[in-house]
C-alpha atoms as a PDB file:
ATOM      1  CA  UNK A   1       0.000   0.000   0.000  1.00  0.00           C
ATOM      2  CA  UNK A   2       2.553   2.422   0.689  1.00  0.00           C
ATOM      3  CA  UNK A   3       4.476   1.243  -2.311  1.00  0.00           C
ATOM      4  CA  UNK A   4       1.792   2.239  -4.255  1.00  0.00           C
ATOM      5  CA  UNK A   5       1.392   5.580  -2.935  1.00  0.00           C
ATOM      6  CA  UNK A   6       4.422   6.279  -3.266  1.00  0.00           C
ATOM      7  CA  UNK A   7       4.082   5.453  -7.149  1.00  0.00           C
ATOM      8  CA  UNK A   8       1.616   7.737  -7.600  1.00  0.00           C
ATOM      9  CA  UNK A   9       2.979  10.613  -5.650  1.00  0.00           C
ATOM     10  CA  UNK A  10       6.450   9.812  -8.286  1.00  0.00           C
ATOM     11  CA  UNK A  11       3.853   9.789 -11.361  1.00  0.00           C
ATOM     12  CA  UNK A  12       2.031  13.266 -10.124  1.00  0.00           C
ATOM     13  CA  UNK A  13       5.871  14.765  -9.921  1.00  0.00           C
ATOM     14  CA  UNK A  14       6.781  13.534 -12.591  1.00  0.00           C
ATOM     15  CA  UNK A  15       3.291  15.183 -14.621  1.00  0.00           C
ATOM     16  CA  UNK A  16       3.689  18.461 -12.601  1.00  0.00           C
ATOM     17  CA  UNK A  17       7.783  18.645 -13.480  1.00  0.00           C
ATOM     18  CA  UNK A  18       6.661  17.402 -17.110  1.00  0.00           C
ATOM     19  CA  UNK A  19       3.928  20.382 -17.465  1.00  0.00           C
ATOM     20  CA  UNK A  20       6.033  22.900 -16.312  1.00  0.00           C
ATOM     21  CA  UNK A  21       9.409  22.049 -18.628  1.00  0.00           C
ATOM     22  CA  UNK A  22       6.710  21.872 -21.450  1.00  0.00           C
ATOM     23  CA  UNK A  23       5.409  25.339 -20.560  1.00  0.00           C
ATOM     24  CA  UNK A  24       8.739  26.752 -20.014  1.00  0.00           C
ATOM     25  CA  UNK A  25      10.268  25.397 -23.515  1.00  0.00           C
ATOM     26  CA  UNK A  26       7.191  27.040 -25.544  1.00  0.00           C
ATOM     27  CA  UNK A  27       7.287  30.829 -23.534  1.00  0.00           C
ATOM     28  CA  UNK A  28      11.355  30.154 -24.469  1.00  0.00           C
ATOM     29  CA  UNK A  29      10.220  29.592 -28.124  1.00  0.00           C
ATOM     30  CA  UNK A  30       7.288  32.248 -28.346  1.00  0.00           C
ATOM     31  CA  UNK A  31      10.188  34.895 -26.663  1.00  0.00           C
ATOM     32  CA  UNK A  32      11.836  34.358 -30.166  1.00  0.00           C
ATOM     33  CA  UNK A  33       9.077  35.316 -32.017  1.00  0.00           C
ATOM     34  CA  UNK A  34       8.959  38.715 -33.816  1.00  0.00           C
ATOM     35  CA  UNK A  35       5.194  40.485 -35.144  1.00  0.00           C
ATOM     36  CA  UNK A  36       5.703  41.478 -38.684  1.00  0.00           C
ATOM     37  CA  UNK A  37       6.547  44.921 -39.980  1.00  0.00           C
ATOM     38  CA  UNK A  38       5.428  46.297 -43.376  1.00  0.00           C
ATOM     39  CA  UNK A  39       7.438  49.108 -45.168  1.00  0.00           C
ATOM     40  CA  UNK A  40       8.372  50.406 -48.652  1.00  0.00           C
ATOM     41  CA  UNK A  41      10.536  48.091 -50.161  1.00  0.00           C
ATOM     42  CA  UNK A  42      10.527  47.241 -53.625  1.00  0.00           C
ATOM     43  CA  UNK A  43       9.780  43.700 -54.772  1.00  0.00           C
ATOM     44  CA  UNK A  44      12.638  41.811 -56.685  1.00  0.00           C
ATOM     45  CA  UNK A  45      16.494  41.711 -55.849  1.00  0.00           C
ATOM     46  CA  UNK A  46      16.899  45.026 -54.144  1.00  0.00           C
ATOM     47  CA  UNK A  47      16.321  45.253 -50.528  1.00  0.00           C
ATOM     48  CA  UNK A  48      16.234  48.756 -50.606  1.00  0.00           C
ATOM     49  CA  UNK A  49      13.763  50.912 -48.956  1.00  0.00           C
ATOM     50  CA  UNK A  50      11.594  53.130 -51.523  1.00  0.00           C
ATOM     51  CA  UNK A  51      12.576  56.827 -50.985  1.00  0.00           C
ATOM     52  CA  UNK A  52      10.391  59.391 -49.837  1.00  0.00           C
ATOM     53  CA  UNK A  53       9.313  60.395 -46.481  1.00  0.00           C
ATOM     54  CA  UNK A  54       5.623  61.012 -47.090  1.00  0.00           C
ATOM     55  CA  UNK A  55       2.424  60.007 -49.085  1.00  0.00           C
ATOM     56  CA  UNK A  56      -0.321  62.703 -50.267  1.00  0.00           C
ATOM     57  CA  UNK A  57      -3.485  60.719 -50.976  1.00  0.00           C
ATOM     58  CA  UNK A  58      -5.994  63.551 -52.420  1.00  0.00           C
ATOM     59  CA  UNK A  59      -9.653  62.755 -52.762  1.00  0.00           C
ATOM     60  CA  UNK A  60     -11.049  60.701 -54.616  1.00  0.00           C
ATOM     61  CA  UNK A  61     -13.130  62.305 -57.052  1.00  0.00           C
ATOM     62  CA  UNK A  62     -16.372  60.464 -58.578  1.00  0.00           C
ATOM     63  CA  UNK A  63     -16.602  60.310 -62.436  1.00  0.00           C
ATOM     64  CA  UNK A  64     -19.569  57.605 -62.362  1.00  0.00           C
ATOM     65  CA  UNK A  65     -22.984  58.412 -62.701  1.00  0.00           C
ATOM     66  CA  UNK A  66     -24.062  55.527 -60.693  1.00  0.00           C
ATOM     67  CA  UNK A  67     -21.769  55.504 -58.097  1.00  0.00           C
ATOM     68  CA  UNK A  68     -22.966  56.752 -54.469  1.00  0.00           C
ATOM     69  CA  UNK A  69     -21.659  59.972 -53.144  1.00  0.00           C
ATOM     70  CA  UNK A  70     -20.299  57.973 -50.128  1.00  0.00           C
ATOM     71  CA  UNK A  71     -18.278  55.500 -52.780  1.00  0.00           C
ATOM     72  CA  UNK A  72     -15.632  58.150 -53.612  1.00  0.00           C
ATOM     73  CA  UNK A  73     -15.342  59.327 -49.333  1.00  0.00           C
ATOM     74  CA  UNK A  74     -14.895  55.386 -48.216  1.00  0.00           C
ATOM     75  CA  UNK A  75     -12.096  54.643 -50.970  1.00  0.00           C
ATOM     76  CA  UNK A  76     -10.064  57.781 -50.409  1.00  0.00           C
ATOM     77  CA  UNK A  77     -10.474  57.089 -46.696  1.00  0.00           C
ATOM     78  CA  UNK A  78      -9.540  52.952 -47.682  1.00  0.00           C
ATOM     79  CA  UNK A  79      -6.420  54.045 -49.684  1.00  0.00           C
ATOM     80  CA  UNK A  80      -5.698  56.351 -47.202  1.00  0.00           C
ATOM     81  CA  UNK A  81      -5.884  53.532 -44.390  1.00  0.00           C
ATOM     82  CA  UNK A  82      -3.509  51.437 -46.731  1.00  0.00           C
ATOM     83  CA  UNK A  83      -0.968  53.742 -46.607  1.00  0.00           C
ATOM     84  CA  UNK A  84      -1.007  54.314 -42.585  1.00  0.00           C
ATOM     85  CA  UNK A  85      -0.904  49.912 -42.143  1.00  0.00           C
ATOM     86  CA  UNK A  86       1.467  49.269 -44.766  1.00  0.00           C
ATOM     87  CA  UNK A  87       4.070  51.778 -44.838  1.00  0.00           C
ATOM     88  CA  UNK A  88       6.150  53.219 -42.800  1.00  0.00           C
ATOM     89  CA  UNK A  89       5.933  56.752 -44.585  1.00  0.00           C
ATOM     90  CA  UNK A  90       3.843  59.989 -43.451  1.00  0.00           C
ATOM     91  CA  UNK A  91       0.655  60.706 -44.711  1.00  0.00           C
ATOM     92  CA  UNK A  92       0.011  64.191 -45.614  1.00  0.00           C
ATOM     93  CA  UNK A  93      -2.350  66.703 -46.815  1.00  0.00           C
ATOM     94  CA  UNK A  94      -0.359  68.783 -48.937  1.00  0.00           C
ATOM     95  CA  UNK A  95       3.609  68.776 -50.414  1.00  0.00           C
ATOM     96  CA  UNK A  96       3.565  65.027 -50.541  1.00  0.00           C
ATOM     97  CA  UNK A  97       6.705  63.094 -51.948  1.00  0.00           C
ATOM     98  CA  UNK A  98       4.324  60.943 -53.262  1.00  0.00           C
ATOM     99  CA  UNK A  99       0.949  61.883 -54.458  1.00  0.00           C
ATOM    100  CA  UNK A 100      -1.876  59.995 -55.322  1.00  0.00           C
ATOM    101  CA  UNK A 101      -4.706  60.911 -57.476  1.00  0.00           C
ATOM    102  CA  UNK A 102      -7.682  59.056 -58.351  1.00  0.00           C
ATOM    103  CA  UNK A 103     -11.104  59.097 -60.073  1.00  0.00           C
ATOM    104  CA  UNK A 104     -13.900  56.330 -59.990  1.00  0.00           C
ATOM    105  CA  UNK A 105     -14.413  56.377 -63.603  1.00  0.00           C
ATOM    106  CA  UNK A 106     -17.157  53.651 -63.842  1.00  0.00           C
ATOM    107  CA  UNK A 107     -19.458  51.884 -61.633  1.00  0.00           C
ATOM    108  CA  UNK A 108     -22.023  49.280 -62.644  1.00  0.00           C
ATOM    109  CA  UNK A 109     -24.490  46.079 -62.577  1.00  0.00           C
ATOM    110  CA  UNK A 110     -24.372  43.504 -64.608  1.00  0.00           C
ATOM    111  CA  UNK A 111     -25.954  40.487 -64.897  1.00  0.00           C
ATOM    112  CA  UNK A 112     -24.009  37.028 -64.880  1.00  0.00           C
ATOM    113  CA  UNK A 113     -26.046  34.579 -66.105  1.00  0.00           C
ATOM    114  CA  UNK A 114     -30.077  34.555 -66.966  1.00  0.00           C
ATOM    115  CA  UNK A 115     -31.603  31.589 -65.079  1.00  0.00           C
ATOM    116  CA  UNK A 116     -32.917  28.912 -67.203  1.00  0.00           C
ATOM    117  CA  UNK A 117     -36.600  29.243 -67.555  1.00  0.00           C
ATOM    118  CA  UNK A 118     -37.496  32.819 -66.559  1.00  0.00           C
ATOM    119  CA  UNK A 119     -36.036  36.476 -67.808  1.00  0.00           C
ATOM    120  CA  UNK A 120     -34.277  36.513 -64.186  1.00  0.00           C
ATOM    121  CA  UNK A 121     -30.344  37.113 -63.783  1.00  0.00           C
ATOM    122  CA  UNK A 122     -29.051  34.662 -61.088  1.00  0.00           C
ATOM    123  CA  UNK A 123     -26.243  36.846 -59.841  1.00  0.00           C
ATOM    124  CA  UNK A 124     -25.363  39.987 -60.238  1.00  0.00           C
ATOM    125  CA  UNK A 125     -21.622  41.552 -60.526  1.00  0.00           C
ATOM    126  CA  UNK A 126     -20.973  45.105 -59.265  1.00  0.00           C
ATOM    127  CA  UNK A 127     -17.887  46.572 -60.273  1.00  0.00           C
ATOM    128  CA  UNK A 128     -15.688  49.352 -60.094  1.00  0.00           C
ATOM    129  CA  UNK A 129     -12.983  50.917 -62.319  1.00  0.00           C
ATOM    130  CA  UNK A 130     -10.257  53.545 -60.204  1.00  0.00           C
ATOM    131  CA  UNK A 131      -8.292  55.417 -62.999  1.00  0.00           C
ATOM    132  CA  UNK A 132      -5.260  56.777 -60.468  1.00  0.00           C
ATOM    133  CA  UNK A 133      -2.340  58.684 -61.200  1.00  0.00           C
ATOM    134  CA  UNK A 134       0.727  58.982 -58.888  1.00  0.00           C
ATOM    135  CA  UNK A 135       3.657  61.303 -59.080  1.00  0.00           C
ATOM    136  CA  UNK A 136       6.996  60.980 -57.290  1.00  0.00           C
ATOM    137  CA  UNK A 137       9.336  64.219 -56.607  1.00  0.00           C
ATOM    138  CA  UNK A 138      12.611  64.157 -54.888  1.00  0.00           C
ATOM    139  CA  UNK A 139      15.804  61.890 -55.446  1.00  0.00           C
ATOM    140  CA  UNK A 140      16.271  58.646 -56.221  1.00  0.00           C
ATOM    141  CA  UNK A 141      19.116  57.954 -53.987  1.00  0.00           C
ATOM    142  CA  UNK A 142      21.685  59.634 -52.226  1.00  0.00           C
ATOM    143  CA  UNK A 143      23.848  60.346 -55.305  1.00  0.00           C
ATOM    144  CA  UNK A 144      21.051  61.934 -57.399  1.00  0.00           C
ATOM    145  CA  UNK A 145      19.214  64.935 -57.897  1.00  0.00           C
ATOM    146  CA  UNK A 146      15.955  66.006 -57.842  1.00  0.00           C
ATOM    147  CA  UNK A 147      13.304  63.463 -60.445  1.00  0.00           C
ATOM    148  CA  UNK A 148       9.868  63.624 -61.362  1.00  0.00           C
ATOM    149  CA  UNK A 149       8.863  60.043 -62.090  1.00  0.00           C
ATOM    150  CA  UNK A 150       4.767  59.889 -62.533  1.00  0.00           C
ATOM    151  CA  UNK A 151       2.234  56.848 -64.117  1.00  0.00           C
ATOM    152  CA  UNK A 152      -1.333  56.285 -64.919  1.00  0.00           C
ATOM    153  CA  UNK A 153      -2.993  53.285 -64.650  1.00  0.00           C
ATOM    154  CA  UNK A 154      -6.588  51.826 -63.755  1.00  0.00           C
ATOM    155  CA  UNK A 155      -7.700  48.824 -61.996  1.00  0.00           C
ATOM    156  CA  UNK A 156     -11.059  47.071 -61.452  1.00  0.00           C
ATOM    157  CA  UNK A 157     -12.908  45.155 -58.859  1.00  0.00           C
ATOM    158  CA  UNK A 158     -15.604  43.032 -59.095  1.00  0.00           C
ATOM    159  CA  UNK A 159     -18.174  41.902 -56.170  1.00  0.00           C
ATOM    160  CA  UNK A 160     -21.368  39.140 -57.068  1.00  0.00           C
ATOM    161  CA  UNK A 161     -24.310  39.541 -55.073  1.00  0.00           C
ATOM    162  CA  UNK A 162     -27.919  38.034 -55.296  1.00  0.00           C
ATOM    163  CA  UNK A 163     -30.151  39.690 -57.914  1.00  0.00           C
ATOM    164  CA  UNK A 164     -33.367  39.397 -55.851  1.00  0.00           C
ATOM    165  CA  UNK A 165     -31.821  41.470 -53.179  1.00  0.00           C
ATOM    166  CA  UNK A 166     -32.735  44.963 -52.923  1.00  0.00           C
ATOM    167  CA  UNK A 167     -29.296  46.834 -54.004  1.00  0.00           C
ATOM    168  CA  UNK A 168     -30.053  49.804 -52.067  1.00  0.00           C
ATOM    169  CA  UNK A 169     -29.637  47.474 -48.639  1.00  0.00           C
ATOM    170  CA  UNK A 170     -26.454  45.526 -49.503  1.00  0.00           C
ATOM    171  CA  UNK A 171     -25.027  48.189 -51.495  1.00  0.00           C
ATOM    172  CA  UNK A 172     -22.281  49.406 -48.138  1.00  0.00           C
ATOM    173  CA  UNK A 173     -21.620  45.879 -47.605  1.00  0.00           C
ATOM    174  CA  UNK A 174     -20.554  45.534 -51.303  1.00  0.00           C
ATOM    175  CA  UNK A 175     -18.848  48.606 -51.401  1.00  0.00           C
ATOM    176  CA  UNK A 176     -16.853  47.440 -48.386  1.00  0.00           C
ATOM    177  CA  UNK A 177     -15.502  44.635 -50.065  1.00  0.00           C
ATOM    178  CA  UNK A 178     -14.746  46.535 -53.216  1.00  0.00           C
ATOM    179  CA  UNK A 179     -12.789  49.427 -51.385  1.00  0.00           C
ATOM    180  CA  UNK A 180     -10.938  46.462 -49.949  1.00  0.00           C
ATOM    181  CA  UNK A 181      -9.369  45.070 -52.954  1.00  0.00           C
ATOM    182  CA  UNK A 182      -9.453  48.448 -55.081  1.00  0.00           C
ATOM    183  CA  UNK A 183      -7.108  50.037 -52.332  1.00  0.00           C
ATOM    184  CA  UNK A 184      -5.119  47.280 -51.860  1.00  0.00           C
ATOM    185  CA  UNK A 185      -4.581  47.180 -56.062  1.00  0.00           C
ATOM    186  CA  UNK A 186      -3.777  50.483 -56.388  1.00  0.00           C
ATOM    187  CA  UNK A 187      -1.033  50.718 -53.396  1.00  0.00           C
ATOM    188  CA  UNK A 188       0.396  47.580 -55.139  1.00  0.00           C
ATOM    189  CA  UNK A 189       0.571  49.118 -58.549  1.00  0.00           C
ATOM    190  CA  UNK A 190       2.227  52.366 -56.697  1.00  0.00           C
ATOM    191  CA  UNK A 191       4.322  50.992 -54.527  1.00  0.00           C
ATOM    192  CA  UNK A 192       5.310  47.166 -55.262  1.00  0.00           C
ATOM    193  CA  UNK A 193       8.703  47.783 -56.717  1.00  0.00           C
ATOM    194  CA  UNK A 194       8.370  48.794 -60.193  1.00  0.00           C
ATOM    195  CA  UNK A 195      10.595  51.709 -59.260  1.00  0.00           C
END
């Protein structure tokens, strides 16, 4: 009897000492762990970091007839978001290294496919074309002057939704999505190392 006492007081030090060199090993490991950081580096073989030391994001000005007045606020405040999460440059209002213009320069419905049957569209696709322009002043590097380097370019995004639903009500939660990926596109096309 005391024999086997004694084997289970061994077996519940021997769980207890187990337990604790288990927890100790995995704080040790998680101490080593590092969050990620996000900054302007072009992509490819250079590891340098994009130069500049702030980002002008004007307003987004709306082109579409279709497109709500709130369509053009949300993506100029969803670019501007991108630049404050991804970078580590300043945003500013005016004088920008960087500046970034943009226009919404179509917004529409369109149906995907007509049920079989009946005159009735399935799905419908709402999607959104950003025309942007972006213009870089200052130098390159250390060793040069002064450049102007500027681009154009547009990019679309596309979100499918249920015809029979009333667009009016799921029209924020589409735009959501769409100010997700059209900010994320254009900040890519800016800033993902084609410099």
């Amino acid at each position: 009897m005391i024999q086997k006492n004694k084997r289970i007081r061994d077996t519940e030090v021997m769980r207890k000492l187990l337990s604790i060199s288990l927890t100790v090993s995995l704080l040790l490991s998680f101490s080593h762990c590092k969050l990620p950081s996000f900054s302007l580096k072009p992509g490819g073989k250079s590891n340098q970091e994009i130069p500049g030391k702030s980002i002008q994001v004007n307003f987004l000005e709306n082109k579409s007839s279709l497109a709500s007045s709130s369509a053009s606020i949300q993506l100029t405040e969803g670019m501007r978001d991108i630049v404050l999460t991804q970078s580590k440059k300043e945003l500013v209002a005016e004088k920008g290294d960087r500046v970034i213009d943009s226009v919404i320069s179509d917004y529409r419905i369109d149906p995907i496919s007509i049920q079989a049957g009946t005159d009735v569209a399935a799905p419908n696709r709402l999607t959104m074309t950003v025309k942007f322009t972006w213009e870089f002043t200052g130098a390159l590097d250390e060793n040069s002057s002064n450049t102007v380097k500027e681009g154009s370019e547009s990019v679309s995004a596309f979100v499918d939704y249920d015809s029979q639903s009333n667009f009016a009500s799921v029209e924020g939660e589409l735009l959501t999505e769409l100010v997700r990926q059209l900010s994320q596109d254009v900040y890519d096309r800016i800033f993902g190392g084609k410099w």
